[in-house]
C-alpha atoms as a PDB file:
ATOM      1  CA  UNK A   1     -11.370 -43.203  34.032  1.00  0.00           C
ATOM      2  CA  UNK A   2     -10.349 -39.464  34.660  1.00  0.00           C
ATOM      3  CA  UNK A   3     -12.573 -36.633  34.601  1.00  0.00           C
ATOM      4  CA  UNK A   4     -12.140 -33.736  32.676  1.00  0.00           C
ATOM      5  CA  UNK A   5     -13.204 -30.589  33.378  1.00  0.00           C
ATOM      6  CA  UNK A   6     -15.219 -28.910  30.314  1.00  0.00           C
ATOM      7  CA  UNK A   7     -13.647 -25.145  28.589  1.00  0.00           C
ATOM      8  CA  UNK A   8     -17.011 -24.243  26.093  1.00  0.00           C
ATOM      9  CA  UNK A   9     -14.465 -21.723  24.639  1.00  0.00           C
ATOM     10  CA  UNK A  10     -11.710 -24.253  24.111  1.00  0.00           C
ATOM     11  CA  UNK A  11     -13.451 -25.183  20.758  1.00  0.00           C
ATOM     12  CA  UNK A  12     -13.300 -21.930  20.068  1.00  0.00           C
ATOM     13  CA  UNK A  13      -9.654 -20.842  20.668  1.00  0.00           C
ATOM     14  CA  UNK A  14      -8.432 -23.918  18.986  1.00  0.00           C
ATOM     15  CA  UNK A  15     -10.753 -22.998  16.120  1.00  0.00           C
ATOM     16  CA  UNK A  16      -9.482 -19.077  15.828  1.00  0.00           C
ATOM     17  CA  UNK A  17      -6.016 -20.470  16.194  1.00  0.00           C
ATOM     18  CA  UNK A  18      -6.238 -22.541  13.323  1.00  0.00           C
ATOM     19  CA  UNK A  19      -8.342 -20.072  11.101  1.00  0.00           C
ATOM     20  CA  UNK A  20      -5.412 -17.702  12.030  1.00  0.00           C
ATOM     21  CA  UNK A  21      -2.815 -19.862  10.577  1.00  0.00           C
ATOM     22  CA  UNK A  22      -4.261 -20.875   7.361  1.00  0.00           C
ATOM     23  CA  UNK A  23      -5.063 -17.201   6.790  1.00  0.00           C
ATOM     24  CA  UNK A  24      -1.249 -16.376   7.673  1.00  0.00           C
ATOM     25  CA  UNK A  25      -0.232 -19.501   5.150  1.00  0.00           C
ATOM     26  CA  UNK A  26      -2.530 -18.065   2.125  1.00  0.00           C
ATOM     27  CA  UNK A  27      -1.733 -13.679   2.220  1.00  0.00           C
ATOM     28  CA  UNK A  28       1.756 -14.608   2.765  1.00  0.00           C
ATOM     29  CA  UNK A  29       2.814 -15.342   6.014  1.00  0.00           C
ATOM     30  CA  UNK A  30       3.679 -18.665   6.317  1.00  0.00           C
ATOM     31  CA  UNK A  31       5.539 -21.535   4.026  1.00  0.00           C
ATOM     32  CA  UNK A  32       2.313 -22.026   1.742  1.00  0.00           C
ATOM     33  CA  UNK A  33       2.224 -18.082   0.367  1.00  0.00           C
ATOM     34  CA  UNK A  34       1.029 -17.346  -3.139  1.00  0.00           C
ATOM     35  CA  UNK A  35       3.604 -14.870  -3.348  1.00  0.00           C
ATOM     36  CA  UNK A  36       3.890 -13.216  -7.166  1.00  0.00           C
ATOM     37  CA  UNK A  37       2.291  -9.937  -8.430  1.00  0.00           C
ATOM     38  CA  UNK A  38      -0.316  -8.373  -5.731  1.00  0.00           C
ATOM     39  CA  UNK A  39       1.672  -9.211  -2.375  1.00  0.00           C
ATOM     40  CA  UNK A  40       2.791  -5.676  -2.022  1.00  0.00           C
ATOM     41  CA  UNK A  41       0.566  -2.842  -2.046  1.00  0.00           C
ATOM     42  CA  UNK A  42       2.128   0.446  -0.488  1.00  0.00           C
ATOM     43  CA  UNK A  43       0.224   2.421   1.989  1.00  0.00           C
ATOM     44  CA  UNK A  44      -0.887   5.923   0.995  1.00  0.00           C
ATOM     45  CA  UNK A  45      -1.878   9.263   1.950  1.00  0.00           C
ATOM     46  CA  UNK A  46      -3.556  11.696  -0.074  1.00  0.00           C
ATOM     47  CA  UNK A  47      -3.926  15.729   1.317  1.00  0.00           C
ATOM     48  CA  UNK A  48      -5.470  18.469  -0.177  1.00  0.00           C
ATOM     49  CA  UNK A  49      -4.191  21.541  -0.180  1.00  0.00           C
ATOM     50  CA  UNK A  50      -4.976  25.132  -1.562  1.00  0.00           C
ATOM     51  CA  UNK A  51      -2.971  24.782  -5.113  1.00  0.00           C
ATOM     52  CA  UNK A  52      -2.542  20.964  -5.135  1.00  0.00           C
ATOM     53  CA  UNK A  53      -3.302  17.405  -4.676  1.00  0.00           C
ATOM     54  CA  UNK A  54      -0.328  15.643  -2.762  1.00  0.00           C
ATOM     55  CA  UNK A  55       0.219  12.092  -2.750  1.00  0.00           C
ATOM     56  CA  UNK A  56       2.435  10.211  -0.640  1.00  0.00           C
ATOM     57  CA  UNK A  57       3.286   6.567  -0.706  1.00  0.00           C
ATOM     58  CA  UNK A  58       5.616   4.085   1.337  1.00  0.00           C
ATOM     59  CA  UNK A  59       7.247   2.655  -1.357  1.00  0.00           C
ATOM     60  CA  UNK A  60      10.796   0.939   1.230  1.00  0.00           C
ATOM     61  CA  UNK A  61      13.397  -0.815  -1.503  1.00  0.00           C
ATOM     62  CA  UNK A  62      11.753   0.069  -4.204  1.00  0.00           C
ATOM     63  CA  UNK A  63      14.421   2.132  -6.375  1.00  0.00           C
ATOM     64  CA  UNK A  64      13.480   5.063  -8.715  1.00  0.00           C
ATOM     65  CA  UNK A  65      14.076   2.737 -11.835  1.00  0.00           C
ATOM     66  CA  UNK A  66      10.976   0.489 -10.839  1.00  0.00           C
ATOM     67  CA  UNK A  67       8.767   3.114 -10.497  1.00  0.00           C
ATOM     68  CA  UNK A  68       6.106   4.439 -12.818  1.00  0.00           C
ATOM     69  CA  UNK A  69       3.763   6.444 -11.981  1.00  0.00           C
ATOM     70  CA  UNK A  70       0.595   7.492 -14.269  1.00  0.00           C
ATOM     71  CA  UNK A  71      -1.947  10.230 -13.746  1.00  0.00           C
ATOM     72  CA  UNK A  72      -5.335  11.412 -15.344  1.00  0.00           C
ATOM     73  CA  UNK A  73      -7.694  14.275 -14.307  1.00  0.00           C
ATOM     74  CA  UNK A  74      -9.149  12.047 -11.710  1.00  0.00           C
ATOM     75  CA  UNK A  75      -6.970   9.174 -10.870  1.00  0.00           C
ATOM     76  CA  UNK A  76      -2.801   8.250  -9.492  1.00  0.00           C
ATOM     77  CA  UNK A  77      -1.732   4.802 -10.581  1.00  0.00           C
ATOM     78  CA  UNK A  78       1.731   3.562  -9.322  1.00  0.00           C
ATOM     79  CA  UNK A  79       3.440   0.572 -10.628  1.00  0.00           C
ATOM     80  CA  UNK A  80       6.479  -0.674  -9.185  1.00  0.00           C
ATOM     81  CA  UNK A  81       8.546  -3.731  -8.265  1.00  0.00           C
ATOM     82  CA  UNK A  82      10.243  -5.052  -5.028  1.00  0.00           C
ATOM     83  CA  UNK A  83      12.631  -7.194  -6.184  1.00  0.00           C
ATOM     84  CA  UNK A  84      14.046 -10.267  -3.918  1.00  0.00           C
ATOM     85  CA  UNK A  85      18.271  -9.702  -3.010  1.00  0.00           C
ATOM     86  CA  UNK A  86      19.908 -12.269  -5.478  1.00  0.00           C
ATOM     87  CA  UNK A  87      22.115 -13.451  -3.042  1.00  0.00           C
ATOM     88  CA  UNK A  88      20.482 -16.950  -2.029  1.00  0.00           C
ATOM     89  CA  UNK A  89      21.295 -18.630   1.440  1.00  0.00           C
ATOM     90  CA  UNK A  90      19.963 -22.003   2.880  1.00  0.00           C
ATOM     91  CA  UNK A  91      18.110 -20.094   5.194  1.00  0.00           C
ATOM     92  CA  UNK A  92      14.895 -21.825   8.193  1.00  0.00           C
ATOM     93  CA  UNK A  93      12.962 -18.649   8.381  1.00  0.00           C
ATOM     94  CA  UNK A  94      11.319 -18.219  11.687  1.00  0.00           C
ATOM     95  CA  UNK A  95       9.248 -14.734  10.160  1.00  0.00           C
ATOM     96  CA  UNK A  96       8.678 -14.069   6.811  1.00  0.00           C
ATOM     97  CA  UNK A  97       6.824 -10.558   6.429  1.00  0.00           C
ATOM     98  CA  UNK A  98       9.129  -8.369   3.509  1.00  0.00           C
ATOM     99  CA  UNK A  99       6.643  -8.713   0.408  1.00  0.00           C
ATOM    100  CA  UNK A 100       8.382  -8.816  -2.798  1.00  0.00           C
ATOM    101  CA  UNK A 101       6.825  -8.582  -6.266  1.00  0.00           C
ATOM    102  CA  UNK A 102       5.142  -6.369  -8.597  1.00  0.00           C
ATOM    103  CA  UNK A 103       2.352  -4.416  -7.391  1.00  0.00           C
ATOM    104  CA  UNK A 104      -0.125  -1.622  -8.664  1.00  0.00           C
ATOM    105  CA  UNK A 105      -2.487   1.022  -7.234  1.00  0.00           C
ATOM    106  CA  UNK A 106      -4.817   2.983  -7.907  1.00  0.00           C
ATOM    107  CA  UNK A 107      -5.801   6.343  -5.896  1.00  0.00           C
ATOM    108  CA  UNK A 108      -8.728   8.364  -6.956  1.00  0.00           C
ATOM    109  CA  UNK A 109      -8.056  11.910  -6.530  1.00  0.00           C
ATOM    110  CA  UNK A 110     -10.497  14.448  -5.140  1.00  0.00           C
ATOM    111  CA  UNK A 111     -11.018  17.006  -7.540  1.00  0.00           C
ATOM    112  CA  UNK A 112      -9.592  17.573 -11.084  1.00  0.00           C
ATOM    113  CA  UNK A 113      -5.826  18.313 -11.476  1.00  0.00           C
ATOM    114  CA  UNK A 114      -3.520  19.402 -14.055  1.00  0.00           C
ATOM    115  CA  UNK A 115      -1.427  15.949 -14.855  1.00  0.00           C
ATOM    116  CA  UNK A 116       1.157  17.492 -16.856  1.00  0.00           C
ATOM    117  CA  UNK A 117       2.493  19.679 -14.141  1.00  0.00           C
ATOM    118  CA  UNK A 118       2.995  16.804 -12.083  1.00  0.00           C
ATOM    119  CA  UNK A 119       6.497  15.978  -9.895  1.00  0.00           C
ATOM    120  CA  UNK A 120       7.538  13.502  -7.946  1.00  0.00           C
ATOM    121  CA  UNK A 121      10.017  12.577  -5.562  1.00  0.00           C
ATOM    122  CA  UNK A 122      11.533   9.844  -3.714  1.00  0.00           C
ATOM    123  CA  UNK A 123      13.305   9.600  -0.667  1.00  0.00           C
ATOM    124  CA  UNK A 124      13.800   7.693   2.518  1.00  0.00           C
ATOM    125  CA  UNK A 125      10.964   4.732   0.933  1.00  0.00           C
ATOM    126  CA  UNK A 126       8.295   7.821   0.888  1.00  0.00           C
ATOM    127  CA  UNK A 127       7.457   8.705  -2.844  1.00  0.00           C
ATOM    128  CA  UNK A 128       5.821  12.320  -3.028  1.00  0.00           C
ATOM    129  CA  UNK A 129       3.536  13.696  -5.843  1.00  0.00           C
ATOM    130  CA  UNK A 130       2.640  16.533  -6.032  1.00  0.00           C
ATOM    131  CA  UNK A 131       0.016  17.347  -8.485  1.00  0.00           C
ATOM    132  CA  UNK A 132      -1.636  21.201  -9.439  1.00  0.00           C
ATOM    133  CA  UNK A 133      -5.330  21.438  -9.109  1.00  0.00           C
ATOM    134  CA  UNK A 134      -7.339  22.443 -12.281  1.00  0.00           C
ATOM    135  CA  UNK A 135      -8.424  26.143 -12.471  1.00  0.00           C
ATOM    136  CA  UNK A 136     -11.882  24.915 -12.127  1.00  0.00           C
ATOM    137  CA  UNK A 137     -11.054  22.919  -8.875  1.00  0.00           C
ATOM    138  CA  UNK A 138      -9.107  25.693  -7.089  1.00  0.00           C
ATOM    139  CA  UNK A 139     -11.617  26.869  -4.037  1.00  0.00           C
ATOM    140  CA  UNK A 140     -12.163  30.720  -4.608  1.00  0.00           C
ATOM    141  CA  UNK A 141     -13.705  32.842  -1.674  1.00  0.00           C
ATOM    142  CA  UNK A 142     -15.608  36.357  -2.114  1.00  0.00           C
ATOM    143  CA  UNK A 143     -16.368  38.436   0.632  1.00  0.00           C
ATOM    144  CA  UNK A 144     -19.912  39.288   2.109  1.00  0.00           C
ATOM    145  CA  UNK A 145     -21.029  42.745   1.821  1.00  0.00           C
ATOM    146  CA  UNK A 146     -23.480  43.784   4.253  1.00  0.00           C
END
């Protein structure tokens, strides 16, 4: 009978390796996906600046037709849809990673803004909002007498 020599941390790679994979097989990753509505969520960035609220979002193959985007006095919601290419192949995937599906989110703004004088714009993927503060929200400054 052989010996063999004892790794304590073997059980625990093996372990981490296998957590890894059935993590990668359920959020879409692997063969097992869920796929559907909720896959795709598009990054975000909100800045604040002296007149407005502007909010930008990676939104790659998404066209301007499956975009809507809603605003209230405190809130940015985007709905969209990244639709699959019709064209099917017998394709062996080695890498999966494009999500495709319906998606929504939310942003919570940080002060009021004026909703109706919203615009937006999309190009390269990057959809831009740009959104006018409310009167109330706009920062005033007074100077100091001495």
């Amino acid at each position: 009978m052989a010996l063999i020599r004892w790794e304590p941390s073997e059980g625990l790679t093996s372990l981490r390796r296998e957590m890894d994979h059935l993590l990668e097989d359920f959020f879409g990753k692997g063969p097992f996906h869920l796929g559907g509505a909720g896959t795709f969520s598009p990054s975000v960035e909100v800045a604040d600046t002296k007149d407005a609220v502007v909010v930008k979002a990676q939104v790659p193959g998404v066209s301007q037709d499956q975009l809507q985007v809603s605003i209230t006095n405190d809130t940015v919601t985007l709905k969209g849809d990244m639709k699959e290419e019709d064209k099917k192949e017998e394709k062996d995937y080695y890498r999966r990673e494009i999500r495709y599906g319906a998606f929504t989110r939310t942003i919570p703004l940080p002060v009021a803004v004026q909703s109706e004088k919203a615009t937006a714009t999309l190009k390269d993927g990057v959809l831009e909002i740009s959104i006018p503060k409310s009167e109330q929200a706009k920062v005033t400054t007074i100077p100091i007498q001495t």
